[in-house]
Protein backbone atom coordinates (compact mmCIF):
# COMPACT_ATOMS: atom_id res chain seq x y z
CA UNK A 1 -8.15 -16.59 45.84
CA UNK A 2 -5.44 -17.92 44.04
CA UNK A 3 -3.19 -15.69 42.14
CA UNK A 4 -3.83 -16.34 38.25
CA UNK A 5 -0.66 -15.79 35.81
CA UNK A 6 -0.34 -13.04 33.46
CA UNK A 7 -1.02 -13.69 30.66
CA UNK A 8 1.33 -13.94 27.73
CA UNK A 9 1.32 -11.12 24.85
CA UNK A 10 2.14 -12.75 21.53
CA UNK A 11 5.07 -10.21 19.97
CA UNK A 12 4.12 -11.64 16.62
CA UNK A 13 0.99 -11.99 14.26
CA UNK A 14 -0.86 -13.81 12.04
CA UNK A 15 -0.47 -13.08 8.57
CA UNK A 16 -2.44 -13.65 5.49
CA UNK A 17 -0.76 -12.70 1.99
CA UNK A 18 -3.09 -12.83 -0.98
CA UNK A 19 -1.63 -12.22 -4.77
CA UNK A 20 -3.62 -10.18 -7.00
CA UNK A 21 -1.99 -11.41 -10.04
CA UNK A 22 -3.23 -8.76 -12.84
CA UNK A 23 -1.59 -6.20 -11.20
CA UNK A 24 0.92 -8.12 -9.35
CA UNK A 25 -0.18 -6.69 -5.97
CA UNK A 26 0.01 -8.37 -2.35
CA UNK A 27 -2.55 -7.78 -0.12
CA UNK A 28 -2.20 -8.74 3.39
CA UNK A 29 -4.46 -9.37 6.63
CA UNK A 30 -2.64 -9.45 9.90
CA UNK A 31 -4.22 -10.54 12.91
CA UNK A 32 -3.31 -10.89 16.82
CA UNK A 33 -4.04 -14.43 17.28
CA UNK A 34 -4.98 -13.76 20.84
CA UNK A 35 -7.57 -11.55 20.20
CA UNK A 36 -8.37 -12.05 16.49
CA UNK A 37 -8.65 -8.46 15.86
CA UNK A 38 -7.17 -7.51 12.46
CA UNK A 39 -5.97 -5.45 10.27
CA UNK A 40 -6.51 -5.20 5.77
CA UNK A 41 -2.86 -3.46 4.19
CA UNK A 42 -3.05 -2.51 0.39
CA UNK A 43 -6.34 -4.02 -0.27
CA UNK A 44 -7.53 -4.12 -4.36
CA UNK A 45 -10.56 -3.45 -6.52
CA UNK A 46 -11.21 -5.22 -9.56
CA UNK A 47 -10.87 -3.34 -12.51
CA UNK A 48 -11.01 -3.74 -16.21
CA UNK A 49 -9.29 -1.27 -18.42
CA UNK A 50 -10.96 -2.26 -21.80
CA UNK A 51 -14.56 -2.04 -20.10
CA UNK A 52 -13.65 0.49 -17.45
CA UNK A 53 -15.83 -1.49 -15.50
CA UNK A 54 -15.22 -2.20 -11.50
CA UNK A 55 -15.77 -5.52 -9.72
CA UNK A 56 -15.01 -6.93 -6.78
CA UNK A 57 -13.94 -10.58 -6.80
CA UNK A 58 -10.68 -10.04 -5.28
CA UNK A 59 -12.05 -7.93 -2.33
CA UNK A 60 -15.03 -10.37 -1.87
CA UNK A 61 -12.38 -13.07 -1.34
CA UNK A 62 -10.39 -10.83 1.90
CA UNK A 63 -13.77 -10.74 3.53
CA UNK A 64 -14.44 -14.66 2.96
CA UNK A 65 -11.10 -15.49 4.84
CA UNK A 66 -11.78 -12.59 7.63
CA UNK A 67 -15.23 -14.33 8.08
CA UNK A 68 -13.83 -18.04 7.65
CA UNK A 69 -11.05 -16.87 10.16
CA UNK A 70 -13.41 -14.89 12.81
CA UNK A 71 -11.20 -12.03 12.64
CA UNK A 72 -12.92 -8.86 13.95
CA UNK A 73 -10.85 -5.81 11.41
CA UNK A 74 -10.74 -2.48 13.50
CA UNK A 75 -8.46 -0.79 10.97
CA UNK A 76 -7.83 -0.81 6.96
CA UNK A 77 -4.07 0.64 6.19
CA UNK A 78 -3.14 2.10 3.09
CA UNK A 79 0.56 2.54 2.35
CA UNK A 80 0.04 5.19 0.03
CA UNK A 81 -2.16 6.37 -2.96
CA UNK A 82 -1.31 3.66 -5.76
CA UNK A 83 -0.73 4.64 -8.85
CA UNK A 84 -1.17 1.11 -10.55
CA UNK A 85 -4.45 -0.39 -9.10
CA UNK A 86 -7.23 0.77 -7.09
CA UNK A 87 -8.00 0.28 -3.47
CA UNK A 88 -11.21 -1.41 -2.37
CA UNK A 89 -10.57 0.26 1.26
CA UNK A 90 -14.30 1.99 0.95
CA UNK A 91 -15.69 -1.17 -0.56
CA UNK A 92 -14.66 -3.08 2.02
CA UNK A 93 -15.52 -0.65 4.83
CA UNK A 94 -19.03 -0.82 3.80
CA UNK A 95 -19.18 -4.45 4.19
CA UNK A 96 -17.26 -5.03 7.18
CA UNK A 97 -19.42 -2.30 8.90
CA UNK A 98 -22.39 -4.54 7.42
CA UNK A 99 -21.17 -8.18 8.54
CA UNK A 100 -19.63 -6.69 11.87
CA UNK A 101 -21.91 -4.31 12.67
CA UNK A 102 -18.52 -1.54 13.71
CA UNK A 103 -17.12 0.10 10.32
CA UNK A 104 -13.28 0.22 10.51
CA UNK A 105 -11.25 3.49 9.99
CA UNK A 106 -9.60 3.56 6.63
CA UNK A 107 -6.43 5.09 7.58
CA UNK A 108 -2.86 6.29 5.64
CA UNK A 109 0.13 8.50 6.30
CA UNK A 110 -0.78 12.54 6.86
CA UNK A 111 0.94 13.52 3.77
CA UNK A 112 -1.86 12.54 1.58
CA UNK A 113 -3.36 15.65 1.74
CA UNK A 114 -0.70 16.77 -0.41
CA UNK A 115 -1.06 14.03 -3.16
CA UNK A 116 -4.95 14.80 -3.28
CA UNK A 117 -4.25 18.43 -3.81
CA UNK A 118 -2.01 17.42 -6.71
CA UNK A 119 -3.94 14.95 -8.11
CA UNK A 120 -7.66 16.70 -7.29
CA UNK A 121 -6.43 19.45 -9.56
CA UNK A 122 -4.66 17.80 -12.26
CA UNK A 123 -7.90 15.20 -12.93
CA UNK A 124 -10.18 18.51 -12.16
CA UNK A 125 -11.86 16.74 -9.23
CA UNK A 126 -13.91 18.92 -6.91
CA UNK A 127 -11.94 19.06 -3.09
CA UNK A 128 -15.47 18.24 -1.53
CA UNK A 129 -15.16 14.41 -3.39
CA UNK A 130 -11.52 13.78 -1.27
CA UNK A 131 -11.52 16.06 1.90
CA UNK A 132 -12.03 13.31 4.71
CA UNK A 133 -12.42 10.67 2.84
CA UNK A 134 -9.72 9.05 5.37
CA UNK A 135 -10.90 8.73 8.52
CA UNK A 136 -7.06 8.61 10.54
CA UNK A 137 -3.98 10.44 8.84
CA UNK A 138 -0.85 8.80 10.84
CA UNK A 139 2.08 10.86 11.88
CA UNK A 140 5.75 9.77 11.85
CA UNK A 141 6.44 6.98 14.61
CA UNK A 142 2.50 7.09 15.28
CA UNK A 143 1.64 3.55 17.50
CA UNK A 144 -1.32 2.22 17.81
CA UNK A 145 -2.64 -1.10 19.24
CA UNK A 146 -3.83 -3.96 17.49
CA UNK A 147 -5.46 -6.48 20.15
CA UNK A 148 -2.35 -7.09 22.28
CA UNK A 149 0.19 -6.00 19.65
CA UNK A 150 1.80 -2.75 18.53
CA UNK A 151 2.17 -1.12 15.44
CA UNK A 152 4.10 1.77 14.23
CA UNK A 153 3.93 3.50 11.71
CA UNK A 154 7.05 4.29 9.44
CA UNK A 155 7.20 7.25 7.28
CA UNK A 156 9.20 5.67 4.40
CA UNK A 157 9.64 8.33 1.19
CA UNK A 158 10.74 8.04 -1.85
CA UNK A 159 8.42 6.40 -4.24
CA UNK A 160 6.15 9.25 -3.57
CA UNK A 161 6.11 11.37 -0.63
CA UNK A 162 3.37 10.04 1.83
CA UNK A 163 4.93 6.82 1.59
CA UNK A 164 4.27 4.98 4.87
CA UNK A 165 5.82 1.51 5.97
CA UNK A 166 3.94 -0.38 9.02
CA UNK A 167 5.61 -2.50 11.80
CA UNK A 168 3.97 -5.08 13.39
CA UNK A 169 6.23 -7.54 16.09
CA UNK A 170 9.25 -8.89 13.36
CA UNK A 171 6.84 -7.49 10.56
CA UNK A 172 7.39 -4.33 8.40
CA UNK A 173 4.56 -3.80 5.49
CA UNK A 174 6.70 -2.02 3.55
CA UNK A 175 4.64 -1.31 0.34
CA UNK A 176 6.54 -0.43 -2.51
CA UNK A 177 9.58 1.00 -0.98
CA UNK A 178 11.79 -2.39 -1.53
CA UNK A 179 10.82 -5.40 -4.05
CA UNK A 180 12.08 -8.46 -4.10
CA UNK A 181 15.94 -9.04 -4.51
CA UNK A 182 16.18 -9.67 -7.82
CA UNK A 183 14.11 -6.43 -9.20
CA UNK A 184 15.45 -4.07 -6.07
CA UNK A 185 13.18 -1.05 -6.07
CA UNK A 186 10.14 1.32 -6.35
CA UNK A 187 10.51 4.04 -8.97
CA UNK A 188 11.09 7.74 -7.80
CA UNK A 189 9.39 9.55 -10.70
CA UNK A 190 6.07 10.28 -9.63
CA UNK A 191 5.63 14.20 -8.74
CA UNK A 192 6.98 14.25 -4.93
CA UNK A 193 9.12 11.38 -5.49
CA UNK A 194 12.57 10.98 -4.49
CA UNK A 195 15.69 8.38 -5.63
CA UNK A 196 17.62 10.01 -2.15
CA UNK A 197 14.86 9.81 -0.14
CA UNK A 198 13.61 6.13 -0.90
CA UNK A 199 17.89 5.32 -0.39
CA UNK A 200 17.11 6.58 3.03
CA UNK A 201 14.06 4.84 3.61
CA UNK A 202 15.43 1.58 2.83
CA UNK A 203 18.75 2.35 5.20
CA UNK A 204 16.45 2.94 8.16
CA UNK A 205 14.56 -0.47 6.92
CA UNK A 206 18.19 -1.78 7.21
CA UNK A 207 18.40 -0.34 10.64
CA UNK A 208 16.27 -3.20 11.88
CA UNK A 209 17.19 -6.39 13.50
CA UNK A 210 18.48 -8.75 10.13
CA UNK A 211 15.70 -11.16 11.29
CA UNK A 212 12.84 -8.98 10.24
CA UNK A 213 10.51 -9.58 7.57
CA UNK A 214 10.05 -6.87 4.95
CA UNK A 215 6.64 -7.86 3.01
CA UNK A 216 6.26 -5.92 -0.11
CA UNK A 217 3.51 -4.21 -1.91
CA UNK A 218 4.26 -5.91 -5.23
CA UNK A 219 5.86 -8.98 -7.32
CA UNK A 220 6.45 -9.61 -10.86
CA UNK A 221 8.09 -12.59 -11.27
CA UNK A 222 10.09 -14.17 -14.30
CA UNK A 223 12.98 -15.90 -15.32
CA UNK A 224 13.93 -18.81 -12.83
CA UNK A 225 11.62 -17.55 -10.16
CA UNK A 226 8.03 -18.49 -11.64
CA UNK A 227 6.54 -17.72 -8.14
CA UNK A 228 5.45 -14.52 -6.30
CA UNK A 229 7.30 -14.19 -2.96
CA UNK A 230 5.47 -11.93 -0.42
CA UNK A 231 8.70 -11.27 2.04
CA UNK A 232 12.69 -11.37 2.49
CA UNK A 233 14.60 -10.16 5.47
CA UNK A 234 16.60 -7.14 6.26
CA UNK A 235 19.47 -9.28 6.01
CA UNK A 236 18.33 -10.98 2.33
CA UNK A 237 17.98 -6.99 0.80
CA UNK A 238 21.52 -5.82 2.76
CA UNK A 239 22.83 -8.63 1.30
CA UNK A 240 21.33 -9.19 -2.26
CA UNK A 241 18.80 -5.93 -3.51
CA UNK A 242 20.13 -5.45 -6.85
CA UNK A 243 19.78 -1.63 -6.26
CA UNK A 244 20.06 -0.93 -2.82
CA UNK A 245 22.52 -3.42 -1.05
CA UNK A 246 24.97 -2.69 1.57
CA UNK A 247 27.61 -2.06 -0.80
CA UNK A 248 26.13 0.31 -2.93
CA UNK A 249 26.25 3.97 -2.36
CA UNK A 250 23.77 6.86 -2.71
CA UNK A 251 25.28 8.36 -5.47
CA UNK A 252 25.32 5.09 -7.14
CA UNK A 253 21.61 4.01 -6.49
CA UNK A 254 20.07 7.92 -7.54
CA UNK A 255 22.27 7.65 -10.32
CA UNK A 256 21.37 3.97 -11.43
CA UNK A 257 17.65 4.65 -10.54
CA UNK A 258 16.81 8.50 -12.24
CA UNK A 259 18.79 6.36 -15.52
CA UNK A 260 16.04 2.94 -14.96
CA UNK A 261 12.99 5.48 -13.96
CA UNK A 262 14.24 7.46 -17.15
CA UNK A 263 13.28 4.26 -19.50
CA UNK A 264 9.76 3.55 -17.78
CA UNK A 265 6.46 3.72 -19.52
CA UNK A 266 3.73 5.27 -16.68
CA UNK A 267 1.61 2.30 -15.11
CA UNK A 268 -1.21 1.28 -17.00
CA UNK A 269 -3.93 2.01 -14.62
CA UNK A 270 -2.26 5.28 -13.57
CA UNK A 271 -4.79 7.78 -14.50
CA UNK A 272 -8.17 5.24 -12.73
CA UNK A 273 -5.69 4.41 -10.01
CA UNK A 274 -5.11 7.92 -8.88
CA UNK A 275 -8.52 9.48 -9.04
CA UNK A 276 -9.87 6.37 -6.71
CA UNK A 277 -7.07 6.12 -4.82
CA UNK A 278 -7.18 10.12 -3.27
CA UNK A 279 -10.66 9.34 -2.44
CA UNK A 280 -9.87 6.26 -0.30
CA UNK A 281 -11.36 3.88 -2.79
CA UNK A 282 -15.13 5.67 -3.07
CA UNK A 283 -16.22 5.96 -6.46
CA UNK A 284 -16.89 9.59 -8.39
CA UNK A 285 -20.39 11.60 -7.32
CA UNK A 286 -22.74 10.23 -10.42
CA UNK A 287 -23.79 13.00 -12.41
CA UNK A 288 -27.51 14.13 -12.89
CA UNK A 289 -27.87 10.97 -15.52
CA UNK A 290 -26.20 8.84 -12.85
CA UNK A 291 -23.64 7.91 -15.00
CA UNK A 292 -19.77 8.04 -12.69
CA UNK A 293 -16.48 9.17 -14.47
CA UNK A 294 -12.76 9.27 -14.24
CA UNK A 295 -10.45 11.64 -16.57
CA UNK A 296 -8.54 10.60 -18.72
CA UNK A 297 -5.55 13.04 -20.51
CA UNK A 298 -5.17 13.68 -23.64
CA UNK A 299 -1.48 13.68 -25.16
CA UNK A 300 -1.17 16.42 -28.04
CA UNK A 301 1.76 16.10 -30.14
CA UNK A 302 0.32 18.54 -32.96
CA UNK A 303 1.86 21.81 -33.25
CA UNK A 304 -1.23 23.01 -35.06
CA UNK A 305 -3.30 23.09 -32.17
C-alpha cells in the first residue's frame, strides 16, 4: 500500500463576528475549517429594559449561520459574567443539544465562583439557582482542542477578576480587557476589579507575536469611525491604545483610569445582566404563580428612613 501524506493541521480558524448593536457587543463563532467543529464566545440575549421582557432574535440568528455553515459547536465560552447584557449561553445550549442531538458545555474561567458568591448574595439569590450552572470552569493556561486546533485559555484580570482571554492559532478573544484604539480600555470598578491588574493583562497580550489579532468584546463607535471594528493587532494597541500603549506607564494608566472609572454612570443593564449572567444565562426558578424575577436596588437618599 502506498504511503498516504499527513495531513495538514490548519494553525488558524474560521471566524464569524456578529454586532449586537443595542449593547454594542461582538459575538463571535470560530470554527476549524477542517473539521467544522466550533466554538460560540460572548453570545447575547435579547432584552428590553422598558418591558423587562427577553427575546431571542439575536441568538436565533448564531444558530442560523452554525446551521447554514454545518458547524458542529462542542463548546460555548464565556469571557466573564457581563455586567451590560445577558448571555444566551443556556438558550442556546438547549437548542444546539436539540438541532445536534450533543448539548455543548457552557464553559468560563474558575474564578466565577467568586463573582456568583458576590452577586448571589447581593441580589438575594438562593446558591442552589447558580451552583453548576457551568458545566467546565478553566484554569490558567488550560488547552483544550477544537477539531485540529488548540486553544488556551488566558486568565486576563482587571475588569473584574475571572476575566478570561481565549487563544485560538493568531486569535486572542480578548473580551473586554482592550477596546478599540481610540477608546483604550475596560473599566476597573466593578467589586474585584483592578486598574494594575488589567495593565498587566494587556502587557502579557503585548507579549504576543505583533501579528496577532486581539478581537474585543465590545465597540461603540463615533466621531470619524461610524463603523464597529471587531479586531486590531498587538502591534495596532502597542502602538496606538489611548490608555495602554507602549509608552505609557502603570502609574500613569491606574492613575488616568481610577480618574475616567471615577466619572462613569454603572451600565444600564447592570442589575438584569448580573443575576443572568452568574447563572450561565438560565432564567430565575418561577415562583408558585409562575411568574420569574430579577432584583432590582433601591437607592435611598432620605435621611428619614
Amino acid at each position: 500500500m502506498d504511503a498516504q501524506p499527513a495531513p495538514i493541521t490548519l494553525q488558524n480558524p474560521t471566524i464569524h463576528s456578529l454586532f449586537e448593536a443595542r449593547t454594542g457587543t461582538w459575538q463571535y463563532v470560530v470554527a476549524d475549517p477542517s473539521t467544522l467543529q466550533a466554538v460560540i464566545i460572548d453570545s447575547v440575549l435579547d432584552y428590553d429594559s422598558a418591558t423587562q421582557s427577553i427575546s431571542t432574535q439575536t441568538a436565533d440568528a448564531v444558530l442560523y449561520l452554525i446551521s447554514e455553515m454545518g458547524y458542529k459547536i462542542d463548546k460555548i465560552l464565556e469571557t466573564h459574567a457581563h455586567a451590560d447584557h445577558l448571555t444566551a449561553a443556556s438558550y442556546l445550549q438547549q437548542q444546539i443539544a436539540k438541532q445536534q442531538g450533543n448539548k455543548p458545555s457552557i464553559c468560563i474561567g474558575k474564578r466565577i465562583r467568586q463573582v456568583q458568591e458576590l452577586f448571589g448574595k447581593r441580589y438575594g439569590i438562593p446558591a442552589e439557582e447558580y451552583d453548576g450552572v457551568f458545566d467546565e470552569l478553566f484554569d490558567d493556561n488550560y488547552v483544550f482542542s477544537l477539531g485540529a486546533l488548540d486553544v488556551t485559555v488566558l486568565h486576563l484580570p482587571g475588569h473584574t477578576p475571572d476575566h478570561v482571554g481565549y487563544k485560538i492559532g493568531d486569535n486572542v478573544f480578548c473580551g473586554d480587557s482592550l477596546f478599540h484604539t481610540d477608546i483604550g480600555t475596560a473599566r476597573c470598578d466593578f467589586p474585584g476589579g483592578s486598574a494594575i491588574s488589567l495593565y498587566e493583562s494587556a502587557h502579557k497580550l503585548f507579549e504576543l507575536p505583533e501579528h496577532t489579532k486581539i478581537w474585543t468584546g465590545h465597540d461603540y463607535p463615533s466621531g470619524d469611525r461610524s463603523a464597529p471594528v471587531p479586531y486590531l493587532t498587538v502591534r495596532d494597541h502597542k502602538e496606538r491604545n489611548k490608555h495602554v500603549s507602549q509608552n505609557v506607564t502603570m502609574d500613569e494608566f491606574v492613575s488616568r483610569r481610577r480618574e475616567r472609572d471615577a466619572t462613569l454612570a454603572e451600565p444600564k443593564l447592570l442589575n438584569p445582566s448580573l443575576q443572568i449572567n452568574i447563572r450561565a444565562g438560565r432564567l430565575p426558578w418561577p415562583t408558585p404563580l409562575g411568574h420569574r424575577f430579577v432584583h432590582l436596588p433601591l437607592k435611598v437618599t432620605s435621611s428619614k428612613w
